[in-house]
C-alpha atoms as a PDB file:
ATOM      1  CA  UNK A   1       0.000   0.000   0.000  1.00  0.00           C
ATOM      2  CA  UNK A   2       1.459   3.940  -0.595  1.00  0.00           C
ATOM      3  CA  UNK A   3      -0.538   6.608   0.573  1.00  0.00           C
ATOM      4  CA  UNK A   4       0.262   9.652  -1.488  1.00  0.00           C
ATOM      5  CA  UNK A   5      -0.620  13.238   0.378  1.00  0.00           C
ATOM      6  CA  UNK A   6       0.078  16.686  -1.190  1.00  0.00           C
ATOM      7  CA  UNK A   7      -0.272  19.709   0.968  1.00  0.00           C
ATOM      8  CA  UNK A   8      -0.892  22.909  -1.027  1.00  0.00           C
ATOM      9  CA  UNK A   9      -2.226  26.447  -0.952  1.00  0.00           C
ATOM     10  CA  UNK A  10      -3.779  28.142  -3.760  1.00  0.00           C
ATOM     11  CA  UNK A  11      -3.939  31.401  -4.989  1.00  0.00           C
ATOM     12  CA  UNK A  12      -7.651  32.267  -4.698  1.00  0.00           C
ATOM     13  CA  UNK A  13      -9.052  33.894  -1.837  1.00  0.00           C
ATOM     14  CA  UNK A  14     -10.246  31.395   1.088  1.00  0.00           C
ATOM     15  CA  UNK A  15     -14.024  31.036   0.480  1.00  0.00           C
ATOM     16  CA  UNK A  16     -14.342  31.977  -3.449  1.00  0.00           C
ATOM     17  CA  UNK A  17     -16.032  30.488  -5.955  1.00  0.00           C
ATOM     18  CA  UNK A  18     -12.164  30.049  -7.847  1.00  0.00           C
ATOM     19  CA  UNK A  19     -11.303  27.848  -4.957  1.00  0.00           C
ATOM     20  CA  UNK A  20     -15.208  25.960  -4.769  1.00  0.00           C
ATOM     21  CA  UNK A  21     -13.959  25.621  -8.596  1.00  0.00           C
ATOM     22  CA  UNK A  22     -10.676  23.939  -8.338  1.00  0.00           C
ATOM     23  CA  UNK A  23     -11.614  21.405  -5.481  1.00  0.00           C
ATOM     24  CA  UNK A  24     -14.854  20.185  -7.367  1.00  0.00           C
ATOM     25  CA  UNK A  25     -12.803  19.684 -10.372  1.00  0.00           C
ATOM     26  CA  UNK A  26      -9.714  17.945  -8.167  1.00  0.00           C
ATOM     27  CA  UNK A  27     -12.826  15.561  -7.401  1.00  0.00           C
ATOM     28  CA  UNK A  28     -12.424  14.291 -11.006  1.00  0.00           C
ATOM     29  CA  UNK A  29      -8.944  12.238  -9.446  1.00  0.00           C
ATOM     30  CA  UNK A  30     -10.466   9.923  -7.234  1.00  0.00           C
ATOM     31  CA  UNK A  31     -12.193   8.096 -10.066  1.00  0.00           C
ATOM     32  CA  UNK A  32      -8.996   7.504 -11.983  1.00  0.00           C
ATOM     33  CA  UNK A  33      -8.708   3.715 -11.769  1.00  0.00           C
ATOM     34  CA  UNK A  34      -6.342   2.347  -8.481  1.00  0.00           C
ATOM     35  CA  UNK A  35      -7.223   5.348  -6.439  1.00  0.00           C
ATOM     36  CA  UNK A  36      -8.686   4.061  -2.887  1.00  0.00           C
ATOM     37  CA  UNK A  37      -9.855   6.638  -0.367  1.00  0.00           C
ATOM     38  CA  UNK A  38      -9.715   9.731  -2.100  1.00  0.00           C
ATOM     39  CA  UNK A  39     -10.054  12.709   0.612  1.00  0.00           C
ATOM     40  CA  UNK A  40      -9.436  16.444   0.135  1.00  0.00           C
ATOM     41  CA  UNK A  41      -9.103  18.146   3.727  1.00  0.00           C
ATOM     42  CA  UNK A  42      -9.168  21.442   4.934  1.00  0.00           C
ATOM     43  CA  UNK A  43      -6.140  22.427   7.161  1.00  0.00           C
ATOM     44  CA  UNK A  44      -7.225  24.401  11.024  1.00  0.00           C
ATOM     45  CA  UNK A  45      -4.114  24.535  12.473  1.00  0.00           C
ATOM     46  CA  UNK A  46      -2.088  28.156  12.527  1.00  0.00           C
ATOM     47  CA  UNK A  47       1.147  25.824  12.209  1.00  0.00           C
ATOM     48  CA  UNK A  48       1.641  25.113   8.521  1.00  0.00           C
ATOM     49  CA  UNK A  49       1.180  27.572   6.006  1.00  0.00           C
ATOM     50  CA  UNK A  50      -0.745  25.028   3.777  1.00  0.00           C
ATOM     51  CA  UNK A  51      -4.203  25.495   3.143  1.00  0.00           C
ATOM     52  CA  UNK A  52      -5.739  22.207   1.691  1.00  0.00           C
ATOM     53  CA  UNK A  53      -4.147  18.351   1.483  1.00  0.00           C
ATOM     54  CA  UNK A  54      -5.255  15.502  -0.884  1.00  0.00           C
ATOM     55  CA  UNK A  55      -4.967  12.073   0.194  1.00  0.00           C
ATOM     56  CA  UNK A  56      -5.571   8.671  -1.377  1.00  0.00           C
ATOM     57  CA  UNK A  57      -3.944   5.178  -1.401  1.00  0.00           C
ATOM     58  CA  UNK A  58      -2.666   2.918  -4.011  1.00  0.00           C
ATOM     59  CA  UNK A  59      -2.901  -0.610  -3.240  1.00  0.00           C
ATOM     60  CA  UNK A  60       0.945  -0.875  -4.846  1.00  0.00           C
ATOM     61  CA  UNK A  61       3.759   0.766  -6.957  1.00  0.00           C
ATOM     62  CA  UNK A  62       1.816  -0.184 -10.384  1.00  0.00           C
ATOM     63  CA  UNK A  63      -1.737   1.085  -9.426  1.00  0.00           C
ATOM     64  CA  UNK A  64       0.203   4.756  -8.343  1.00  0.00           C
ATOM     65  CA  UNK A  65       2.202   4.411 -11.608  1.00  0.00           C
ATOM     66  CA  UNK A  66      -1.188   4.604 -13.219  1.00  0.00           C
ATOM     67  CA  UNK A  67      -2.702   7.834 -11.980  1.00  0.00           C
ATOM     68  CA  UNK A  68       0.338   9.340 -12.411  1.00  0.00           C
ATOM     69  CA  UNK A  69       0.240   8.714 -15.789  1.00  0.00           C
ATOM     70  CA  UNK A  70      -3.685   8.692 -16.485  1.00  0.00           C
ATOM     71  CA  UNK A  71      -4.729  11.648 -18.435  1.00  0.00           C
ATOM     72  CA  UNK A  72      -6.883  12.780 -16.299  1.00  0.00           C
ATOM     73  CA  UNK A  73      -4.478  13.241 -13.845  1.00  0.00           C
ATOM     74  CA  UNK A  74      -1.597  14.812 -16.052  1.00  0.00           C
ATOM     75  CA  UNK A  75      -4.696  17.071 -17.426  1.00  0.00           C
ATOM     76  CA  UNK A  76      -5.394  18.467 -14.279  1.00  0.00           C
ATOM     77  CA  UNK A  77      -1.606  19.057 -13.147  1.00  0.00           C
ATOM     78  CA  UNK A  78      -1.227  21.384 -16.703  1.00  0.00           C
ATOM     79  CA  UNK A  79      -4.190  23.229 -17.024  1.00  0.00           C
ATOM     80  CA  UNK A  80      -5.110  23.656 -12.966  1.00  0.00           C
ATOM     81  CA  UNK A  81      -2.894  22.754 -10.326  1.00  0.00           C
ATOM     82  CA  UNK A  82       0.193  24.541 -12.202  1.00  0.00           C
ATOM     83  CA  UNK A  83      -1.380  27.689 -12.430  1.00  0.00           C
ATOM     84  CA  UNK A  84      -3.696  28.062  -9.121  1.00  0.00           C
ATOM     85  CA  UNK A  85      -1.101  25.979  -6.623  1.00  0.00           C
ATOM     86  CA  UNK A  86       0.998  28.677  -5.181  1.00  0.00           C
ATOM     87  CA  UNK A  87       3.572  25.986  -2.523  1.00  0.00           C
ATOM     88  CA  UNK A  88       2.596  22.493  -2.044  1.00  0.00           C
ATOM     89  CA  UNK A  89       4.938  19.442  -0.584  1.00  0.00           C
ATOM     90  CA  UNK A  90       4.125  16.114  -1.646  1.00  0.00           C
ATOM     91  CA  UNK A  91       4.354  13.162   0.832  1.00  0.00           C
ATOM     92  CA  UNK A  92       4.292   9.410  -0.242  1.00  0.00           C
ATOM     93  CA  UNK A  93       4.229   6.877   2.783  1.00  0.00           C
ATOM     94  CA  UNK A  94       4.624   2.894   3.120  1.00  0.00           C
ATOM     95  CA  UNK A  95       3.318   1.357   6.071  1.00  0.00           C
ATOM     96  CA  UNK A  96       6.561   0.261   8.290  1.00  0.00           C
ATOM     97  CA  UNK A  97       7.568  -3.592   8.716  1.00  0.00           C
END
């Protein structure tokens, strides 16, 4: 299993319809085929300067090899996340043992 995370802010305004805009359409991801438990979350804390995080699993290397090259996915890195994603970190975990 990997579970793939990206943290990110965006440049719209917390709260706008740009930002409603670009999370409905990041929706689109989770029904790319290998992606389990597809969750976008909203970040409370004052300690990170990140906004929003993405989170699904992969049940192994191949199935995460596959979104990352679905067209879907590689359509919404060009024409949304690289122009509206203003920092992110990505994050891609195993579990231990």
């Amino acid at each position: 299993m990997i579970r793939h995370t990206v943290v990110f802010t965006l440049k719209h305004a917390a709260g706008s319809a740009e930002e409603a805009e670009f999370l409905a359409t990041a929706r689109a991801l989770a029904d790319i085929p290998g992606v389990e438990r597809f969750e976008q979350l909203r970040q409370v804390s004052p300690k990170s300067e990140f906004a929003f995080s993405f989170s699904m699993e992969f049940a192994d290397e191949q199935a995460y090899q596959g979104y990352n090259e679905h067209p879907v996915h590689v359509a919404f890195v060009r024409d949304r996340w690289q122009s509206e994603v203003v920092d992110f970190q990505e994050l891609d975990f195993v579990p231990l043992g």
